[in-house]
C-alpha atoms as a PDB file:
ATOM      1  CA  UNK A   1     -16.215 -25.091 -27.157  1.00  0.00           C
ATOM      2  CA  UNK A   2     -19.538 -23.685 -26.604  1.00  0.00           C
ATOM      3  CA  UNK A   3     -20.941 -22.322 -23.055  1.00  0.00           C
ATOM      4  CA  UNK A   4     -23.990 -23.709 -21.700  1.00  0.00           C
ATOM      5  CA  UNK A   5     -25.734 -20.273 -22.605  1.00  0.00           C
ATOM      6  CA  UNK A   6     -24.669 -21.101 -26.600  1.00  0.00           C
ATOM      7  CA  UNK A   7     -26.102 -24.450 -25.853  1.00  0.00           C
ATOM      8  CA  UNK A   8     -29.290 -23.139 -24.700  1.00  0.00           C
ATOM      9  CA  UNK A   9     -30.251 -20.347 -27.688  1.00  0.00           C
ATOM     10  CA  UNK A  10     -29.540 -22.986 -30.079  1.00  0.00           C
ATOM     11  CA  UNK A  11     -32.183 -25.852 -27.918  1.00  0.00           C
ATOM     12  CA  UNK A  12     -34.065 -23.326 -26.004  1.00  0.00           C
ATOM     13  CA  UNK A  13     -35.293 -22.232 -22.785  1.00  0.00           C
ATOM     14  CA  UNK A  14     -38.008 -24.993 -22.057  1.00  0.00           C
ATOM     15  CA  UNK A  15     -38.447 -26.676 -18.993  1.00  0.00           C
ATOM     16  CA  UNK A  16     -40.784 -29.491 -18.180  1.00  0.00           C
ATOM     17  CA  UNK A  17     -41.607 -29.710 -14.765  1.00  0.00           C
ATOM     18  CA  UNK A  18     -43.469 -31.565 -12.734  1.00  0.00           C
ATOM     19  CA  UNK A  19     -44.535 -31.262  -8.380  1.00  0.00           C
ATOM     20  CA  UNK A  20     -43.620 -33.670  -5.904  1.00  0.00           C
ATOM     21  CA  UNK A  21     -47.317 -33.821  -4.776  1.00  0.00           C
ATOM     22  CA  UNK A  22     -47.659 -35.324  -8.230  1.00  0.00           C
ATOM     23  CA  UNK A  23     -48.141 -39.253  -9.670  1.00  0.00           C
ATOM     24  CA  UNK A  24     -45.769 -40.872 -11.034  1.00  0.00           C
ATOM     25  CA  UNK A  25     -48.283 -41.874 -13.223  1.00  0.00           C
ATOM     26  CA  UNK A  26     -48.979 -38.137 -14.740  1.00  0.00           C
ATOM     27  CA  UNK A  27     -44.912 -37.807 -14.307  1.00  0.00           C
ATOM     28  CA  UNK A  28     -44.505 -40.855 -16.967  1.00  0.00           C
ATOM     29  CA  UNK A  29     -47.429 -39.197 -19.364  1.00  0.00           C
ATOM     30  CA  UNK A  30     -45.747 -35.420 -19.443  1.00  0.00           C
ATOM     31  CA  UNK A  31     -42.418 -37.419 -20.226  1.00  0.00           C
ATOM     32  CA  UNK A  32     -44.201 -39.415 -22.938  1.00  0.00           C
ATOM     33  CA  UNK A  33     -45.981 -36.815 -24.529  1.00  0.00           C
ATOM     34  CA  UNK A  34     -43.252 -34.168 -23.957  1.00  0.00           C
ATOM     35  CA  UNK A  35     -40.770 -36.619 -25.425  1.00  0.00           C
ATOM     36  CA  UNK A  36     -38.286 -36.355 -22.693  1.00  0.00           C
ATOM     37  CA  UNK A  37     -36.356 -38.382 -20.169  1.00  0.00           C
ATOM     38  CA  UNK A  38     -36.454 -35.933 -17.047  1.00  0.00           C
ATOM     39  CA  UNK A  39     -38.965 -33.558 -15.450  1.00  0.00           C
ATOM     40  CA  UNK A  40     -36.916 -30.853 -13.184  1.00  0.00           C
ATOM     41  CA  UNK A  41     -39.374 -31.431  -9.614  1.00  0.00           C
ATOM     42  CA  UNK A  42     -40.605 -28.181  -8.678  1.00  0.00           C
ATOM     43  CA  UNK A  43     -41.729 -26.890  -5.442  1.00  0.00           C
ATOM     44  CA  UNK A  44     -43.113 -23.492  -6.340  1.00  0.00           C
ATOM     45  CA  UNK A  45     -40.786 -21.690  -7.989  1.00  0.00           C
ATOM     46  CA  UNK A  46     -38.232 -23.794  -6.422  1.00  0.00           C
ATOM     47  CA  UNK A  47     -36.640 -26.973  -7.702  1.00  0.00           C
ATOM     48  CA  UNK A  48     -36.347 -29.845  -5.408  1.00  0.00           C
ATOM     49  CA  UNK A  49     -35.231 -32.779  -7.174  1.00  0.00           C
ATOM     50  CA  UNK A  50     -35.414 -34.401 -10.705  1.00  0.00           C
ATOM     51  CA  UNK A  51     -37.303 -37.492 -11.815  1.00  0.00           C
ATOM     52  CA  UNK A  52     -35.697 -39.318 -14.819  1.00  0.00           C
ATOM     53  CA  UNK A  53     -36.817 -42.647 -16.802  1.00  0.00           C
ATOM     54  CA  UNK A  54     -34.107 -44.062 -14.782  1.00  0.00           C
ATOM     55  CA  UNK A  55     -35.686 -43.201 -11.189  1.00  0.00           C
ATOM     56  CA  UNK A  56     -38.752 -45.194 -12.500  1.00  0.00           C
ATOM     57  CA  UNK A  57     -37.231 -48.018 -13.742  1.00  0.00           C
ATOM     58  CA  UNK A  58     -34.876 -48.435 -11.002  1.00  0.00           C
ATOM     59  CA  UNK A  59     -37.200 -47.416  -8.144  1.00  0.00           C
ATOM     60  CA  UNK A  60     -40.849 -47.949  -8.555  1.00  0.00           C
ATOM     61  CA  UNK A  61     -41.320 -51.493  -8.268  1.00  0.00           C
ATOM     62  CA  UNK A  62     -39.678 -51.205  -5.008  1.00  0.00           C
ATOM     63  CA  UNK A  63     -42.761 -49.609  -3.314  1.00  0.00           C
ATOM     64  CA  UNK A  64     -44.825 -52.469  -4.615  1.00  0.00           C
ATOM     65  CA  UNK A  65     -47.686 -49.997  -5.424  1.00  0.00           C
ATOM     66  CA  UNK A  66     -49.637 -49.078  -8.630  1.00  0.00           C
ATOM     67  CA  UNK A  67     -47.824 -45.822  -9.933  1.00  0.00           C
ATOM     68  CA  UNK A  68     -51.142 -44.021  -9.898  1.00  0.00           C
ATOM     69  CA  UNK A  69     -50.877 -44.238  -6.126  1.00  0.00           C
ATOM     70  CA  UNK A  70     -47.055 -43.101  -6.208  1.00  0.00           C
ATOM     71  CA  UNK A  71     -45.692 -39.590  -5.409  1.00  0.00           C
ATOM     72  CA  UNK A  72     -42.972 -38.344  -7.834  1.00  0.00           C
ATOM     73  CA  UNK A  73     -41.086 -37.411  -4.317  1.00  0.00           C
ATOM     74  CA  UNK A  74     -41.014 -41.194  -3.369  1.00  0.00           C
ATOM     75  CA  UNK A  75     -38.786 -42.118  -6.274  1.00  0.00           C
ATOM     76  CA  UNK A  76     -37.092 -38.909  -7.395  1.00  0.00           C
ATOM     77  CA  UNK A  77     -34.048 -37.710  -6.992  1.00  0.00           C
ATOM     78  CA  UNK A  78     -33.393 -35.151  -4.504  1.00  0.00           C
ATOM     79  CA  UNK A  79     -29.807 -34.136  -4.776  1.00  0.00           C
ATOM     80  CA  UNK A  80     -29.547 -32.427  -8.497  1.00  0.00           C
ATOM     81  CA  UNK A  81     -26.702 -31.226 -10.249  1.00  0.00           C
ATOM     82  CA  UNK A  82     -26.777 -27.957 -11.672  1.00  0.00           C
ATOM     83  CA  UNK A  83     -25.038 -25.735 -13.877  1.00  0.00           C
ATOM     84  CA  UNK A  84     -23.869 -22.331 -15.134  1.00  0.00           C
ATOM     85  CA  UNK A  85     -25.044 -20.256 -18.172  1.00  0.00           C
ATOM     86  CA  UNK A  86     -21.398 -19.931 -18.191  1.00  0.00           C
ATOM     87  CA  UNK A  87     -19.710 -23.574 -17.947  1.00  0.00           C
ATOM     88  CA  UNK A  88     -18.703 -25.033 -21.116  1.00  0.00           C
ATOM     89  CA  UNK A  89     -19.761 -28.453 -22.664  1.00  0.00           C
ATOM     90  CA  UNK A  90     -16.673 -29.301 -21.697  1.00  0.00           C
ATOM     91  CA  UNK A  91     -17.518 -29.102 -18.086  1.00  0.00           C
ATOM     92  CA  UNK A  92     -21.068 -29.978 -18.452  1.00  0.00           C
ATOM     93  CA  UNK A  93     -19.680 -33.311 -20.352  1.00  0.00           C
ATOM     94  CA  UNK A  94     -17.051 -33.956 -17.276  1.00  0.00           C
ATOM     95  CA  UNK A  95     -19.826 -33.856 -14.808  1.00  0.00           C
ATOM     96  CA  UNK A  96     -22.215 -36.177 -16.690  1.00  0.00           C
ATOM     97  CA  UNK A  97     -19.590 -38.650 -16.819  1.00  0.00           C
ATOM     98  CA  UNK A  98     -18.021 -38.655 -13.195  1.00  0.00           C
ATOM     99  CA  UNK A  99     -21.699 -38.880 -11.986  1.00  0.00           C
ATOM    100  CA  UNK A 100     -23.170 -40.994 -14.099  1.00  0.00           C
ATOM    101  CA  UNK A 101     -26.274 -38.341 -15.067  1.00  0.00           C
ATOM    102  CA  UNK A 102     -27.951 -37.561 -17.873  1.00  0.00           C
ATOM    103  CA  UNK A 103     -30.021 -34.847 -17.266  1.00  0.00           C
ATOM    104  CA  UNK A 104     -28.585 -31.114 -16.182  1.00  0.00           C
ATOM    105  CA  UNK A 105     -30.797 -28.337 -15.262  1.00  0.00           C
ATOM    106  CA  UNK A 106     -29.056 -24.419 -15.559  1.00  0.00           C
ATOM    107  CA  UNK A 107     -29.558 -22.576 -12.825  1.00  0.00           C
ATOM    108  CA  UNK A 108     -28.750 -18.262 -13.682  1.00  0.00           C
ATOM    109  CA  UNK A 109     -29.056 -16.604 -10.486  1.00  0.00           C
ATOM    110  CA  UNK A 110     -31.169 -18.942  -8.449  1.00  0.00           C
ATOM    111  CA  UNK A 111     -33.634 -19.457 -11.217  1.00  0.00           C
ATOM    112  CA  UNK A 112     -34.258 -22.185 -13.682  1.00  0.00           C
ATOM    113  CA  UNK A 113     -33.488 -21.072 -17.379  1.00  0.00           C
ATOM    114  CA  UNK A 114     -33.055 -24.599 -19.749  1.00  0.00           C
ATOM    115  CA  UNK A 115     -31.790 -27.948 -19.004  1.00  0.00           C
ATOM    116  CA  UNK A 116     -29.576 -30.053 -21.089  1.00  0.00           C
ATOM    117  CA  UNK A 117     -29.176 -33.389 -21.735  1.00  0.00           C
ATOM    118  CA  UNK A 118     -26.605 -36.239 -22.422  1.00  0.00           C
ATOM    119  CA  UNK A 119     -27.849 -35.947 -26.342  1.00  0.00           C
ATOM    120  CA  UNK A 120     -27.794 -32.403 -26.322  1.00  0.00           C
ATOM    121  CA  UNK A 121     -24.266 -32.379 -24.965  1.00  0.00           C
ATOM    122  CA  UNK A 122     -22.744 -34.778 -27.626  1.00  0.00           C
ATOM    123  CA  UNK A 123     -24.679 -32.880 -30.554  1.00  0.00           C
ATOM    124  CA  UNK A 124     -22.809 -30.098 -30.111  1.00  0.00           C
ATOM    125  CA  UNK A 125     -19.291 -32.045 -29.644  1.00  0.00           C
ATOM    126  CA  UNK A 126     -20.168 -33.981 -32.716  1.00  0.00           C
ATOM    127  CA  UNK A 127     -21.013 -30.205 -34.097  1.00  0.00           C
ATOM    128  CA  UNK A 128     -17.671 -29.027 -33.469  1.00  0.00           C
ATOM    129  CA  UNK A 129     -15.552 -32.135 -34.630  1.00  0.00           C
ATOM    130  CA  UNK A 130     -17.009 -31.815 -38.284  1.00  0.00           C
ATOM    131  CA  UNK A 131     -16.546 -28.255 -37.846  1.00  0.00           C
ATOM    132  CA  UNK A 132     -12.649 -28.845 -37.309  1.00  0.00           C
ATOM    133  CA  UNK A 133     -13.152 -31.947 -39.877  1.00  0.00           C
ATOM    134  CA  UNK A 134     -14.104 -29.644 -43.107  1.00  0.00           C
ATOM    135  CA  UNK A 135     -11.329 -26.969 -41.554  1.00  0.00           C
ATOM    136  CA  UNK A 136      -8.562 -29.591 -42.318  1.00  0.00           C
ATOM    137  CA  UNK A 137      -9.624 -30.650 -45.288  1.00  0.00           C
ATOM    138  CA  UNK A 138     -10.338 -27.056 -47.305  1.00  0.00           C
ATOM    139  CA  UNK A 139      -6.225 -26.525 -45.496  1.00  0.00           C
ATOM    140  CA  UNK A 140      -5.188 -29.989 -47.181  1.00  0.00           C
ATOM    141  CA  UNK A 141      -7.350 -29.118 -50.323  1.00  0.00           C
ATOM    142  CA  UNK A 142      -5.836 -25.490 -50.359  1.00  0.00           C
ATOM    143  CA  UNK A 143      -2.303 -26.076 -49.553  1.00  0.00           C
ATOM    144  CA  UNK A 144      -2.181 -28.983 -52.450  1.00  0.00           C
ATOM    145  CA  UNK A 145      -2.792 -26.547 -54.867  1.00  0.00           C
ATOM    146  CA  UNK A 146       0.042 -24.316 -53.964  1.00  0.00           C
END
């Protein structure tokens, strides 16, 4: 199984972020035009939450406001799982499932360096289960032969 950091050469190093200071309204356009479903919520150079599709749709309407007039800190997440340039998909698949997330930003010494997603996670399973796939069948193919 691949490490994050394998994960990350293949996808690449971007990082959309967004402030908390920020709209929700210019949150939802960088998602849209970004094609995304999380911007990592930076303070500086230091990252302070996450907002995801699902903190809109779950939170917003709560406020009762326009989303123009809405903070990304009002309806973002502020505790974020992170992970290693080290931990496999493996791991990064465990903690997506047991906390119901879809989003996880790598974190290499304090600083932000990629973040995967669900989708980027089961790619690379998918990836490896053909891999294995064609493996058995050139041994089937091969041995049949013998």
């Amino acid at each position: 199984m691949k490490t994050v950091r394998h994960l990350l050469q293949e996808k690449g190093h971007t990082v959309v972020t967004i402030g908390p200071e920020d709209s929700v309204f210019d949150a939802m356009q960088k998602m849209a035009t970004s094609n995304i479903g999380a911007l990592l919520v930076m303070k500086g150079e230091k990252p302070v939450g996450i907002l995801t599709e699902r903190d809109f749709s779950r939170k917003s309407y709560l406020l009762e406001k326009p989303v123009k007039d809405t903070l990304v800190k009002e309806i973002m997440t502020h505790q974020v799982a992170y992970v290693d340039p080290d931990n496999t998909n493996e791991d990064c698949m465990a903690l997506v499932t047991e906390m119901r997330i879809r989003h996880l930003p790598v974190l290499e010494e304090g600083k932000i360096i990629g973040m995967l997603s669900i989708g980027d996670l089961v790619k690379d399973a998918i990836s490896q289960h053909e891999f294995v796939i064609q493996q058995l069948e050139r041994y089937i193919y091969d041995t049949r032969e013998i």
